[in-house]
PDB file of N, CA and C in Angstrom:
ATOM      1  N   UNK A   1       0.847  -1.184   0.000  1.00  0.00           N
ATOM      2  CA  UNK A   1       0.000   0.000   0.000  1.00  0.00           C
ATOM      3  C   UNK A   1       0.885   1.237   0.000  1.00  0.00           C
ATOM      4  N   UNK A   2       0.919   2.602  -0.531  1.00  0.00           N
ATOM      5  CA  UNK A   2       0.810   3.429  -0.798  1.00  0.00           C
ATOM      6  C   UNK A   2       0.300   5.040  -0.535  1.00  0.00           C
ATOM      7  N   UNK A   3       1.267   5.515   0.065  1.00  0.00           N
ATOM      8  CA  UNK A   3       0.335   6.572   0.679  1.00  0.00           C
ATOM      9  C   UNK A   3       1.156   8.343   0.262  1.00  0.00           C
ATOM     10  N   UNK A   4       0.188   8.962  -0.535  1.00  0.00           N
ATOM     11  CA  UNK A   4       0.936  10.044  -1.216  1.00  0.00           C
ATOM     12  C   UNK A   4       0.411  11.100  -0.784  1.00  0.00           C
ATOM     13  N   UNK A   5       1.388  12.253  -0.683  1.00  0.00           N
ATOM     14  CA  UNK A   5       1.340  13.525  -0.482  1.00  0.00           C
ATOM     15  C   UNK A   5       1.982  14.430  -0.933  1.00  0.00           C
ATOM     16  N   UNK A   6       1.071  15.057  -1.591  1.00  0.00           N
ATOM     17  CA  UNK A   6       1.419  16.086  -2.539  1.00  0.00           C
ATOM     18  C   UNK A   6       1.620  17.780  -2.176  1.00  0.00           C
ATOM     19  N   UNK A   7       2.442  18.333  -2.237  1.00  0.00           N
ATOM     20  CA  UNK A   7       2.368  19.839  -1.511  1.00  0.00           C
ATOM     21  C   UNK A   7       3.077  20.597  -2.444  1.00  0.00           C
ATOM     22  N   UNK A   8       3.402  22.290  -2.143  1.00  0.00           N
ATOM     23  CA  UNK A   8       3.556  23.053  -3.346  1.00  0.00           C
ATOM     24  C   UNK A   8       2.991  23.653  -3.921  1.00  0.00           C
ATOM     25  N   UNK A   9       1.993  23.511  -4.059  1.00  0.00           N
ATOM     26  CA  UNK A   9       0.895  24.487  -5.114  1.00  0.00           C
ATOM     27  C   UNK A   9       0.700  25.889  -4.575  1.00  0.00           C
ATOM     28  N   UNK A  10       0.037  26.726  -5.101  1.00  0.00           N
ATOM     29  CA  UNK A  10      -0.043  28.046  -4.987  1.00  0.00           C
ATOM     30  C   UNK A  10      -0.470  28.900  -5.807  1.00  0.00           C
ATOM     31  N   UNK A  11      -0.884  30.035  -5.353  1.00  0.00           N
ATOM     32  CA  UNK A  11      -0.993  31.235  -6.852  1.00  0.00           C
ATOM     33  C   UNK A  11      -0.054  31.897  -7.354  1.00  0.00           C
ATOM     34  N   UNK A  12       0.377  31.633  -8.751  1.00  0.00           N
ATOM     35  CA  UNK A  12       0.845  32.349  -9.276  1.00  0.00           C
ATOM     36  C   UNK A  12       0.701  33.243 -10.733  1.00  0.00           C
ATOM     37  N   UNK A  13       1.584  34.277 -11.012  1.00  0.00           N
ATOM     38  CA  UNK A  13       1.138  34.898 -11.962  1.00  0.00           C
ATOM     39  C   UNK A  13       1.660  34.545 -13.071  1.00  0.00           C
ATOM     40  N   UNK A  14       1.064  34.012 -14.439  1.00  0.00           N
ATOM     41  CA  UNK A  14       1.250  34.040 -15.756  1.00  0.00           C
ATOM     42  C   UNK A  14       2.341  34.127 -16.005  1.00  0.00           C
ATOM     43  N   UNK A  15       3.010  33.290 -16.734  1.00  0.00           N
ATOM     44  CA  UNK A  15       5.003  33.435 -16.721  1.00  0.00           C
ATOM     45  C   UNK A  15       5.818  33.314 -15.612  1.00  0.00           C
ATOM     46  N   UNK A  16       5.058  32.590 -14.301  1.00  0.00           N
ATOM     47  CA  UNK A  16       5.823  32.483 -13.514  1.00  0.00           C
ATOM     48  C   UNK A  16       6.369  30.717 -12.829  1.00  0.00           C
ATOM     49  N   UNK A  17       6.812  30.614 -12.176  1.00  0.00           N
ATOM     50  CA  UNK A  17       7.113  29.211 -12.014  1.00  0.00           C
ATOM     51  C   UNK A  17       7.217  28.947 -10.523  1.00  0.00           C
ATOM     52  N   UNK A  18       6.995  27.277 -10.545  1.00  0.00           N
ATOM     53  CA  UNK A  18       6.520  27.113  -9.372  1.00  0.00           C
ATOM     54  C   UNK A  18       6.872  25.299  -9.317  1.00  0.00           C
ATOM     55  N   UNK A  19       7.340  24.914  -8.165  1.00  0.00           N
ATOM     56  CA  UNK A  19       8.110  23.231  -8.442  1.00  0.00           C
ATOM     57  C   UNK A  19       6.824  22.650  -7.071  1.00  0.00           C
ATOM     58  N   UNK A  20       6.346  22.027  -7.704  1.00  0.00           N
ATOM     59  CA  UNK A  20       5.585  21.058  -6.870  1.00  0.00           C
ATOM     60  C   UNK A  20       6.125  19.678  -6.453  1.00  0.00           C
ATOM     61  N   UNK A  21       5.808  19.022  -4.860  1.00  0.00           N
ATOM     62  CA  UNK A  21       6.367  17.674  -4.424  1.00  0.00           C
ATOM     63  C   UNK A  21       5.448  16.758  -4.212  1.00  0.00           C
ATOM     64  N   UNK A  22       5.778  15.360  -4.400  1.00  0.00           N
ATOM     65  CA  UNK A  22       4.602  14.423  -3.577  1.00  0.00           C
ATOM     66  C   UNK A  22       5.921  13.427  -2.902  1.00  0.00           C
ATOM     67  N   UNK A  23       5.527  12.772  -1.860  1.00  0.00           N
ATOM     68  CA  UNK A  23       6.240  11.725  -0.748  1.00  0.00           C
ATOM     69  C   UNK A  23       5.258  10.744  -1.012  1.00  0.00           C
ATOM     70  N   UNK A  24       5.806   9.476  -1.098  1.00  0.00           N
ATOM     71  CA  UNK A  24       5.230   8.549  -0.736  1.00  0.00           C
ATOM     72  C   UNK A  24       5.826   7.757   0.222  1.00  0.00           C
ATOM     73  N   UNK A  25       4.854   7.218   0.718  1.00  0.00           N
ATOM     74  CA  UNK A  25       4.688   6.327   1.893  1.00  0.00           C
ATOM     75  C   UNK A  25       4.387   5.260   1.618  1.00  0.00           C
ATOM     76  N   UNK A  26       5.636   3.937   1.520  1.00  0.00           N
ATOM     77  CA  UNK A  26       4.729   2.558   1.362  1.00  0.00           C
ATOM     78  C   UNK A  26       5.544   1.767   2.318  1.00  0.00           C
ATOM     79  N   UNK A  27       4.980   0.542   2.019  1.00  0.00           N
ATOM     80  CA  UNK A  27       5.686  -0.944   2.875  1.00  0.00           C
ATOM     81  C   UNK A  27       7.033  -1.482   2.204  1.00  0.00           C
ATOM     82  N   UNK A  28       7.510  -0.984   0.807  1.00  0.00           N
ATOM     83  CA  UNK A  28       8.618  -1.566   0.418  1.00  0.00           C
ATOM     84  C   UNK A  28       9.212  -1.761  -0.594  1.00  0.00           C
ATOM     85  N   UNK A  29       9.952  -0.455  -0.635  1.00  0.00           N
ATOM     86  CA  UNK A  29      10.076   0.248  -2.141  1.00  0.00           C
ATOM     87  C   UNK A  29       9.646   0.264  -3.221  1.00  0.00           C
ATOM     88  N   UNK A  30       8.237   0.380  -3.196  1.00  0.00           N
ATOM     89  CA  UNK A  30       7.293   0.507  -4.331  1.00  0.00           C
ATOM     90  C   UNK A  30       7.607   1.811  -4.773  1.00  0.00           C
ATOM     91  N   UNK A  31       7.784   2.717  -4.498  1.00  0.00           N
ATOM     92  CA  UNK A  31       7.895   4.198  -5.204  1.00  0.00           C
ATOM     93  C   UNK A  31       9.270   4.031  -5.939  1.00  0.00           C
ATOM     94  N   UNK A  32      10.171   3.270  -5.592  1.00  0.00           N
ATOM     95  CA  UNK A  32      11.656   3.336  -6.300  1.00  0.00           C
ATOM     96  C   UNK A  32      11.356   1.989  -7.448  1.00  0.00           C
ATOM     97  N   UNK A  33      10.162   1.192  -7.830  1.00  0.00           N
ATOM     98  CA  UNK A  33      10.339   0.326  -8.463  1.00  0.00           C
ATOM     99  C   UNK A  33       9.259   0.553  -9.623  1.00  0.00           C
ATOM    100  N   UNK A  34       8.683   1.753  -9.579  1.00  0.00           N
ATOM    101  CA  UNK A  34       7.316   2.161 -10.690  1.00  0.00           C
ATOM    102  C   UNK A  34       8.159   3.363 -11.379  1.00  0.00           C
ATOM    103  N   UNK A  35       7.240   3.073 -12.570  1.00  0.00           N
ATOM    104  CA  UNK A  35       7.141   4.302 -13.737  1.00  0.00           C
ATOM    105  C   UNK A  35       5.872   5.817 -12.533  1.00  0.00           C
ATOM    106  N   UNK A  36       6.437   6.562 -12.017  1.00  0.00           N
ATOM    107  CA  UNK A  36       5.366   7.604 -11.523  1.00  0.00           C
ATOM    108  C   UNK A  36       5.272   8.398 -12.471  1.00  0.00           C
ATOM    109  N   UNK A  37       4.211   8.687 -12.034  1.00  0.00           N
ATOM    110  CA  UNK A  37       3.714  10.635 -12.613  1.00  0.00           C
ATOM    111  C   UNK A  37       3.187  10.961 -12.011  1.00  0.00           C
ATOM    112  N   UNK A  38       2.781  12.671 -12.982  1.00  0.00           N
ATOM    113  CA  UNK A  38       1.671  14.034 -12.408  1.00  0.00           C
ATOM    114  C   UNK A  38       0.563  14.204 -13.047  1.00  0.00           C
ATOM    115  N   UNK A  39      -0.460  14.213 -12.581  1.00  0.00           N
ATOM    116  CA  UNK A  39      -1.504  14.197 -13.224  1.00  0.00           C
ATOM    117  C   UNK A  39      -2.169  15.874 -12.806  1.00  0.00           C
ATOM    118  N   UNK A  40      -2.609  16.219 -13.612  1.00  0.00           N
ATOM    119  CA  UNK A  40      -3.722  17.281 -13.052  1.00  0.00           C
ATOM    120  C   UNK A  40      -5.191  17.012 -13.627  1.00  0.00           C
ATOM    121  N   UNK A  41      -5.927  17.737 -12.497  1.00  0.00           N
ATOM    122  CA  UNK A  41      -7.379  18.028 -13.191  1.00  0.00           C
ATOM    123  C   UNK A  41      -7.980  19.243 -13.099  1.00  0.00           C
ATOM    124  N   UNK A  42      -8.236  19.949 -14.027  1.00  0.00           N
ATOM    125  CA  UNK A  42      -9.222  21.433 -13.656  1.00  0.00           C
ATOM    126  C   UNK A  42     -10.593  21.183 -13.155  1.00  0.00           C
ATOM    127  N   UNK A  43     -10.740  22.495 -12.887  1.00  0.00           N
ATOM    128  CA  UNK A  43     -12.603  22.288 -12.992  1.00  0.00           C
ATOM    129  C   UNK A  43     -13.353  21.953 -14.143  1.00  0.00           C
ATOM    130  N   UNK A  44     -14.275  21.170 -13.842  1.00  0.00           N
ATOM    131  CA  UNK A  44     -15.013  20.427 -15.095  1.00  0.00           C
ATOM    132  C   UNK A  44     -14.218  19.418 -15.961  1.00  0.00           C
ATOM    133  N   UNK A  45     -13.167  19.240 -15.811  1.00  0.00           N
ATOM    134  CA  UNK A  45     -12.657  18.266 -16.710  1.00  0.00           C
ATOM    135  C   UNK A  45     -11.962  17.057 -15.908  1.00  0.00           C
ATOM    136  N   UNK A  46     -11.542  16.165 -16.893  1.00  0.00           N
ATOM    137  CA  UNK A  46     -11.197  14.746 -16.551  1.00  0.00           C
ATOM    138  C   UNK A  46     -10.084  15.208 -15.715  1.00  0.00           C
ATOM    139  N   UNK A  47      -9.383  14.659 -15.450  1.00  0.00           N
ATOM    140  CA  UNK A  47      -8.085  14.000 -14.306  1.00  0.00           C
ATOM    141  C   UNK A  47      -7.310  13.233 -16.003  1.00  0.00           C
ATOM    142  N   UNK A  48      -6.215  14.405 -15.779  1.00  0.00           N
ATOM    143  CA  UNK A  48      -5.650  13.703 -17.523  1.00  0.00           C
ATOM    144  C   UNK A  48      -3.966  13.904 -16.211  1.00  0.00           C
ATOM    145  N   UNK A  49      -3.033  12.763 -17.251  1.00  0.00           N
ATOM    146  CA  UNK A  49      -1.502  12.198 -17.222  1.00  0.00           C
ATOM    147  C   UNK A  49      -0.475  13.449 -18.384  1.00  0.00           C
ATOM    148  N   UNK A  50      -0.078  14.710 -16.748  1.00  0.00           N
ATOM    149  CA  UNK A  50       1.094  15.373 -17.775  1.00  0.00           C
ATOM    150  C   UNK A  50       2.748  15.336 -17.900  1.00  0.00           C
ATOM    151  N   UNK A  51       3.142  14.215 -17.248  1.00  0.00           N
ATOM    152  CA  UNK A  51       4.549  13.774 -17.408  1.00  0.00           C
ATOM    153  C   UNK A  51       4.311  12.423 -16.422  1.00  0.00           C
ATOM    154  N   UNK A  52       5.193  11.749 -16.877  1.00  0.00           N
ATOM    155  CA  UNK A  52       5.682  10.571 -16.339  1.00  0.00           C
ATOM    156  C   UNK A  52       7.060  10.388 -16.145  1.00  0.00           C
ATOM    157  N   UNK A  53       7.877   9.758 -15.298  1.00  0.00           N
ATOM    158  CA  UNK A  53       9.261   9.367 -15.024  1.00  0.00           C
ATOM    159  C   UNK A  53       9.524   7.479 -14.991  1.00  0.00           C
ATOM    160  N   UNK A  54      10.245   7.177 -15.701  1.00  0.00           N
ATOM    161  CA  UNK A  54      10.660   5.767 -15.485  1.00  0.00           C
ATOM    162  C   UNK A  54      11.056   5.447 -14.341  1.00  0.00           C
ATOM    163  N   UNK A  55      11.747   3.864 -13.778  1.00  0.00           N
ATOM    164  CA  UNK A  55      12.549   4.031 -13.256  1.00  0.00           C
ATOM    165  C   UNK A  55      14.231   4.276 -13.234  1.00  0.00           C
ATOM    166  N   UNK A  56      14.025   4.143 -14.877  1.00  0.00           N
ATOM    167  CA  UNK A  56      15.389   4.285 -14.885  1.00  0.00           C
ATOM    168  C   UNK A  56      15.856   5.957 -15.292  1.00  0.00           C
ATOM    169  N   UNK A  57      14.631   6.829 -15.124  1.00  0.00           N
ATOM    170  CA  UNK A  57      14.763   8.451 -15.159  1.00  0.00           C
ATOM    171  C   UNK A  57      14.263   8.639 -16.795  1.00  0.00           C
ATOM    172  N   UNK A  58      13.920   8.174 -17.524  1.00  0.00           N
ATOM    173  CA  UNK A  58      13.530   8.624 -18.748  1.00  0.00           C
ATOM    174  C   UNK A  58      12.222   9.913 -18.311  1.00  0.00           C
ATOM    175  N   UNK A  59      12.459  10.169 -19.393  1.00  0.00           N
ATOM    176  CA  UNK A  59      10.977  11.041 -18.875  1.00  0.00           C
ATOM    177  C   UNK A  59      10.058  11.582 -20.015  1.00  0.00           C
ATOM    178  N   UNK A  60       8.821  11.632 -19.776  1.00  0.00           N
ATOM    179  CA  UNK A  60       8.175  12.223 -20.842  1.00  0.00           C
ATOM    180  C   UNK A  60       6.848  13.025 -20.258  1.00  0.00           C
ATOM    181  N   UNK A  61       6.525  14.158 -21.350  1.00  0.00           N
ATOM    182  CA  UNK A  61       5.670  15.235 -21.150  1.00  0.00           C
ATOM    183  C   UNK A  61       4.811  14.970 -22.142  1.00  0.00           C
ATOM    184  N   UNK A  62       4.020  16.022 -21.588  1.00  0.00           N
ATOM    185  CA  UNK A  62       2.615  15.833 -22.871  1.00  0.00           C
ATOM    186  C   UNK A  62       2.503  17.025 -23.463  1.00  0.00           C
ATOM    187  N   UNK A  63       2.200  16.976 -24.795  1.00  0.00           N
ATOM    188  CA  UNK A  63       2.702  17.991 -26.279  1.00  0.00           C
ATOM    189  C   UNK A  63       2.067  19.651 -24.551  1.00  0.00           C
ATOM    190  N   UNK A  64       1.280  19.606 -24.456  1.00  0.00           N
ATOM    191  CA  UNK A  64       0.567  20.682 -23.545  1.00  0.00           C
ATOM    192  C   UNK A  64       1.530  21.526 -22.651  1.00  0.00           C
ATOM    193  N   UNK A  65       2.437  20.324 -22.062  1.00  0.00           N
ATOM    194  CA  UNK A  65       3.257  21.090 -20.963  1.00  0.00           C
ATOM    195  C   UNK A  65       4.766  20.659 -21.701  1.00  0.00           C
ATOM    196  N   UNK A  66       5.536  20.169 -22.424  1.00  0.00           N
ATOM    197  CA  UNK A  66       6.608  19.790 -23.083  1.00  0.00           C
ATOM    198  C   UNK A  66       7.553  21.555 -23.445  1.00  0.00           C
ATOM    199  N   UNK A  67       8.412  21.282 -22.575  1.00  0.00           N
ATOM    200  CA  UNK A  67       9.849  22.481 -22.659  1.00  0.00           C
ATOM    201  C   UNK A  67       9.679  23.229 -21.888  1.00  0.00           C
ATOM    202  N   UNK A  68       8.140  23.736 -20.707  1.00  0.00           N
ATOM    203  CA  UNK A  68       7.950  23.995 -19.501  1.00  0.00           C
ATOM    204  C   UNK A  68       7.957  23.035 -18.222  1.00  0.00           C
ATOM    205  N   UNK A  69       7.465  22.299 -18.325  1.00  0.00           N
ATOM    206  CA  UNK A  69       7.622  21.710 -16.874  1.00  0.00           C
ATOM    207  C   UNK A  69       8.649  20.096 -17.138  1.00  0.00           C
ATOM    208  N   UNK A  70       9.135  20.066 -16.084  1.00  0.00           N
ATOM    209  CA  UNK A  70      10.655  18.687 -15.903  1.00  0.00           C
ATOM    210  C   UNK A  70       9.815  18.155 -14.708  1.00  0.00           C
ATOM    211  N   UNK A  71       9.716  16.478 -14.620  1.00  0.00           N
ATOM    212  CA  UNK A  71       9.841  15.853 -13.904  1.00  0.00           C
ATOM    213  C   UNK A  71      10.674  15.091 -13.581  1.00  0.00           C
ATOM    214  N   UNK A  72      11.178  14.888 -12.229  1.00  0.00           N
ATOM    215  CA  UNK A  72      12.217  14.167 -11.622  1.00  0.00           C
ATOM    216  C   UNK A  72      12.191  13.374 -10.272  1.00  0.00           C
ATOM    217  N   UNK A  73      12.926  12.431  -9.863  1.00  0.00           N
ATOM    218  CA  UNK A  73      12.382  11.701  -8.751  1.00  0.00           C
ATOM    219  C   UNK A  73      13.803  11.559  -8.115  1.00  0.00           C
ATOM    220  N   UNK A  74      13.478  11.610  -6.804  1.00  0.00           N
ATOM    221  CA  UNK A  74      14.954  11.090  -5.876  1.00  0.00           C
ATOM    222  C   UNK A  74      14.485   9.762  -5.146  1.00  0.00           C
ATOM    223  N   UNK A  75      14.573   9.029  -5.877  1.00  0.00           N
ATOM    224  CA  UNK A  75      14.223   7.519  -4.979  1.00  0.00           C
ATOM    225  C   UNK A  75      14.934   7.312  -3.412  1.00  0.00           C
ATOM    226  N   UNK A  76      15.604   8.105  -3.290  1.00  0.00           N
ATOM    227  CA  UNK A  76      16.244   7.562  -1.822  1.00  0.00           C
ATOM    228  C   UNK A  76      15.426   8.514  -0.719  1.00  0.00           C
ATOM    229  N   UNK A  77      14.332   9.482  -1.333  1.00  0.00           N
ATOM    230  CA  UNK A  77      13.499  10.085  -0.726  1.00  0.00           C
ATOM    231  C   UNK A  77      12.153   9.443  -0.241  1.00  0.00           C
ATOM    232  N   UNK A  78      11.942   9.121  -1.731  1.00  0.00           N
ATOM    233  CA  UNK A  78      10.704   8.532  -1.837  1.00  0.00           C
ATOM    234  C   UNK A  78      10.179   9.442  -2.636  1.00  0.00           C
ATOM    235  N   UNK A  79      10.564  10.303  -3.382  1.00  0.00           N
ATOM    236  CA  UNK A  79       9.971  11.481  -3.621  1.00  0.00           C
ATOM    237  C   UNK A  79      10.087  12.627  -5.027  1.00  0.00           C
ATOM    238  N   UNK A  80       8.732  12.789  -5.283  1.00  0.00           N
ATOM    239  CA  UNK A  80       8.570  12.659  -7.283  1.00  0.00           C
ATOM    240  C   UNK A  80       8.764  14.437  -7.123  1.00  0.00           C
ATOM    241  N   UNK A  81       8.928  15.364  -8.092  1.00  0.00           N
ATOM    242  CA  UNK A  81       8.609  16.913  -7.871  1.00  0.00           C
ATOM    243  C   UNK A  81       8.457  17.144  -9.709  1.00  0.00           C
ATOM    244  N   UNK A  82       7.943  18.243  -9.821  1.00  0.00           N
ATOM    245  CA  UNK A  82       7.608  18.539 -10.755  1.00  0.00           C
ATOM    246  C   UNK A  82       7.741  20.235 -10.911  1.00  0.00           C
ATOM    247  N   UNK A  83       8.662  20.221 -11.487  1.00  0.00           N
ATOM    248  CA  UNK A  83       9.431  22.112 -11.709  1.00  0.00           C
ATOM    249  C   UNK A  83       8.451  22.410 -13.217  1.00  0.00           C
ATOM    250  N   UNK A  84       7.417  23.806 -12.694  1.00  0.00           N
ATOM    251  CA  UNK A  84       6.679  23.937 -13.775  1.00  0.00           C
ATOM    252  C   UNK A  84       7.119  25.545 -14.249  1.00  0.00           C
ATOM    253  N   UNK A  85       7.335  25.769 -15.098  1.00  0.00           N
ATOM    254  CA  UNK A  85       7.936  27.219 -15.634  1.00  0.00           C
ATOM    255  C   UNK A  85       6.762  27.988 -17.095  1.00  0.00           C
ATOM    256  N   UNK A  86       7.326  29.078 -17.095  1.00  0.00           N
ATOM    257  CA  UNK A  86       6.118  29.528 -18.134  1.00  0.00           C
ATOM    258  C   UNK A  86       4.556  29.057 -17.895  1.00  0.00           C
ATOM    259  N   UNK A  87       4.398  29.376 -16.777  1.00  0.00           N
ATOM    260  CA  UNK A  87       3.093  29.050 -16.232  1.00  0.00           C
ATOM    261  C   UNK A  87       1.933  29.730 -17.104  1.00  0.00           C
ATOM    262  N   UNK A  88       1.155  28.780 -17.551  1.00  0.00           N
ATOM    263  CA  UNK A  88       0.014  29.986 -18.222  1.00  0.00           C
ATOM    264  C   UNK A  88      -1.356  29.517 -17.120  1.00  0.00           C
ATOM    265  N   UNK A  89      -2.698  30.565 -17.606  1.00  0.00           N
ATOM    266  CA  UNK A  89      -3.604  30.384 -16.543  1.00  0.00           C
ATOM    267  C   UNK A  89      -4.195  28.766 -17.194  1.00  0.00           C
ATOM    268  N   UNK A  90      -4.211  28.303 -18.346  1.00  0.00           N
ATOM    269  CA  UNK A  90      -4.716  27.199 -18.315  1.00  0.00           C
ATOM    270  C   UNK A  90      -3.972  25.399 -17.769  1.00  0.00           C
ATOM    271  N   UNK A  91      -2.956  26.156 -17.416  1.00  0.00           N
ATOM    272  CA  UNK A  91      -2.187  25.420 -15.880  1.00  0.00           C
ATOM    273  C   UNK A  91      -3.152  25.384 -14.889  1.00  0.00           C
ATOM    274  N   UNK A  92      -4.003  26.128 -14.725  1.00  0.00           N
ATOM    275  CA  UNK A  92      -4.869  25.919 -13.329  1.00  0.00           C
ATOM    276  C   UNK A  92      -5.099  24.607 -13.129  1.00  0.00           C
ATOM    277  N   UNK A  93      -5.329  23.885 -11.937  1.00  0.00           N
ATOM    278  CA  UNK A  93      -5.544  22.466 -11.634  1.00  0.00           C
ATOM    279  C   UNK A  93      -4.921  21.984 -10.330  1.00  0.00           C
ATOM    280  N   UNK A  94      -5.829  21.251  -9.969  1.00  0.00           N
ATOM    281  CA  UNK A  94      -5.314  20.218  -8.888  1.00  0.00           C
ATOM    282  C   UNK A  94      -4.327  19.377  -9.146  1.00  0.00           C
ATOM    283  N   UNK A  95      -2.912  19.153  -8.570  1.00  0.00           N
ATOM    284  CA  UNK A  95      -1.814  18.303  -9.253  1.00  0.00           C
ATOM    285  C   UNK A  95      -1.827  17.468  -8.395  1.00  0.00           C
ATOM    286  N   UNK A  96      -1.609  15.904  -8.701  1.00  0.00           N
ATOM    287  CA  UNK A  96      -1.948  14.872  -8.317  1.00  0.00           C
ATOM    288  C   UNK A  96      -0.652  13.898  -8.824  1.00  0.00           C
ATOM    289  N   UNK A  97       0.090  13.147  -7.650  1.00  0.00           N
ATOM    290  CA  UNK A  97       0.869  12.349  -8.389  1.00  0.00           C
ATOM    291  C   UNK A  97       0.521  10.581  -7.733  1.00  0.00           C
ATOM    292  N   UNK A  98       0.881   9.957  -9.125  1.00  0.00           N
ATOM    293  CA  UNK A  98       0.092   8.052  -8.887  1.00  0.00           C
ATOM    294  C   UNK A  98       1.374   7.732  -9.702  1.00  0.00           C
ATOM    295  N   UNK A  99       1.392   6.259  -9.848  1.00  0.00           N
ATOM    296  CA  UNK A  99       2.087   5.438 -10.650  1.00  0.00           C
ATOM    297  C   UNK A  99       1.730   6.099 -11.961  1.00  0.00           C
ATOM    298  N   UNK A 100       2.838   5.920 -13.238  1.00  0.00           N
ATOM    299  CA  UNK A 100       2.203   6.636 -14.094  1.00  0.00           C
ATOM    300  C   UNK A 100       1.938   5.337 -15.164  1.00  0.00           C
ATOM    301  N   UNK A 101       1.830   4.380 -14.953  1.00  0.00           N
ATOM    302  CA  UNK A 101       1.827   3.058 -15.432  1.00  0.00           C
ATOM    303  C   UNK A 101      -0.297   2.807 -15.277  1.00  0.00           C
ATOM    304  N   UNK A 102      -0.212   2.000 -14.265  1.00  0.00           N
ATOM    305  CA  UNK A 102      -1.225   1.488 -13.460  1.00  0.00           C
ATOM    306  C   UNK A 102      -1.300   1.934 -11.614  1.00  0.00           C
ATOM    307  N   UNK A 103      -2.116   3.745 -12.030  1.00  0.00           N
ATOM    308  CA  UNK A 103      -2.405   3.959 -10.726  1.00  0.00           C
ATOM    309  C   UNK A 103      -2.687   3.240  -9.801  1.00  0.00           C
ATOM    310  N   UNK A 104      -2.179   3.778  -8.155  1.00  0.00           N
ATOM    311  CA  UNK A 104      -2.159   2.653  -7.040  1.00  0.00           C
ATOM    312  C   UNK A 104      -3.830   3.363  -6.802  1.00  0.00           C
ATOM    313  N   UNK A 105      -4.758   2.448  -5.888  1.00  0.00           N
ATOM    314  CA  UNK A 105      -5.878   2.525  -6.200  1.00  0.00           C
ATOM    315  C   UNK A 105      -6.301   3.898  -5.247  1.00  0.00           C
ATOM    316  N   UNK A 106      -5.504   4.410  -3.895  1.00  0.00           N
ATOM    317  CA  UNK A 106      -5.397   5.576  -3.600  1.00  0.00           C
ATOM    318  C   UNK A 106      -4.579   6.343  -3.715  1.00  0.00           C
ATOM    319  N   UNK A 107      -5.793   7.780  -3.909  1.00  0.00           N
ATOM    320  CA  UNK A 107      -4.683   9.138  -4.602  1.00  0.00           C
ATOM    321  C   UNK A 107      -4.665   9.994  -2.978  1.00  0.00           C
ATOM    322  N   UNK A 108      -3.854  10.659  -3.278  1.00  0.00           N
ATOM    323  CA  UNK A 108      -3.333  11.846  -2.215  1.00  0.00           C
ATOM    324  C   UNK A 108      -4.500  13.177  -2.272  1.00  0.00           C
ATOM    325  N   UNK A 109      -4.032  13.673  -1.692  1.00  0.00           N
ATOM    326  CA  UNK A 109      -5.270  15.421  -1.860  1.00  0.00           C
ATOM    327  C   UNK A 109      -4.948  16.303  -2.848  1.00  0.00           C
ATOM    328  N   UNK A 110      -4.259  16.009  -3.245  1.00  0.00           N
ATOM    329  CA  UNK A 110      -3.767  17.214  -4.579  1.00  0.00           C
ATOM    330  C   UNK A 110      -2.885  18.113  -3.963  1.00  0.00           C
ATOM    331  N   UNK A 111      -2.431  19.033  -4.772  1.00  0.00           N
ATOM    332  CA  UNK A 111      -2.319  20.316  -4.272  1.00  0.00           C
ATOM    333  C   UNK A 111      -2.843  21.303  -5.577  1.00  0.00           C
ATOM    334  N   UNK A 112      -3.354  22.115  -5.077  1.00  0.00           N
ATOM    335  CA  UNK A 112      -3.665  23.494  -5.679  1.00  0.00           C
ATOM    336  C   UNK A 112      -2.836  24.522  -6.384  1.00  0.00           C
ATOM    337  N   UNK A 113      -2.799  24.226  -7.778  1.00  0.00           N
ATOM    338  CA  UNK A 113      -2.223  25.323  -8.743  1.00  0.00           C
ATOM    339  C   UNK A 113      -3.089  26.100  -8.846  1.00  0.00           C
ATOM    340  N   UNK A 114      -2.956  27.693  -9.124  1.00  0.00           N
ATOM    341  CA  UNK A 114      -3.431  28.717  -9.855  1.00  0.00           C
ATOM    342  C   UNK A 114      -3.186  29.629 -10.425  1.00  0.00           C
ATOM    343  N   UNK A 115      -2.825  30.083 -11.645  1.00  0.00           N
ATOM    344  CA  UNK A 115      -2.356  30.839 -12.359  1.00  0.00           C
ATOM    345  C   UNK A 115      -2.888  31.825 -12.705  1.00  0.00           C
ATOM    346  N   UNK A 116      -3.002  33.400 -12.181  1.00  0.00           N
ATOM    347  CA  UNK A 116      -3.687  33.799 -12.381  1.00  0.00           C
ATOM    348  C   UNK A 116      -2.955  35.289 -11.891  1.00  0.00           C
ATOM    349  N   UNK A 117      -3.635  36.493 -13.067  1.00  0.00           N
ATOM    350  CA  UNK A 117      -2.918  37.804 -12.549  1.00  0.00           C
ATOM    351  C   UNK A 117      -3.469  38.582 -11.486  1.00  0.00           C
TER     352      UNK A 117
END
């Protein structure tokens, strides 16, 4: 089992940047042995997958956030972050990080992005 927490979020203004964290908490190195990611969701819309990390550090973004935001993980933490830059307001969203494979079946509370002047 699995237990994530996500912190970091905040308001910020349009072009600005902002690095979000999640910790996980499990029984035995499950966080150092998965593909993770970040997910966000706005208001009204789905809960969509915007970067993922291997375990062996590959990484990939989605065309949306690709040459602004880097994901990276320190496995000896336990712990995924996500450095988001060139913030625009349709960044707004709850950021959420799971396996980026086959989510573990509980998610964390989010944290709160907002982009906004």
């Amino acid at each position: 089992q699995v237990h994530l927490v996500e912190s970091g979020g905040g308001l910020v203004q349009p072009g600005g940047s902002l690095r979000v964290s999640c910790v996980a908490s499990d029984s035995g190195n499950i966080f150092s042995a998965r593909t993770m990611g970040w997910y966000r969701q706005a208001p009204g819309k789905q809960r969509e997958l915007v970067a993922f990390i291997t375990v062996g550090g590959r990484t990939t973004c989605v065309v949306a956030v690709k040459g602004r935001f880097t994901i990276s993980r320190d496995n000896a933490k336990n712990t995924l972050y996500l450095q988001m830059n060139s913030l625009k307001p349709e960044d707004t969203a709850v950021y959420y990080c799971n396996a980026g494979d086959v989510p573990f079946p509980t998610w964390g509370q989010g944290t709160q992005v907002t982009v906004s002047s």
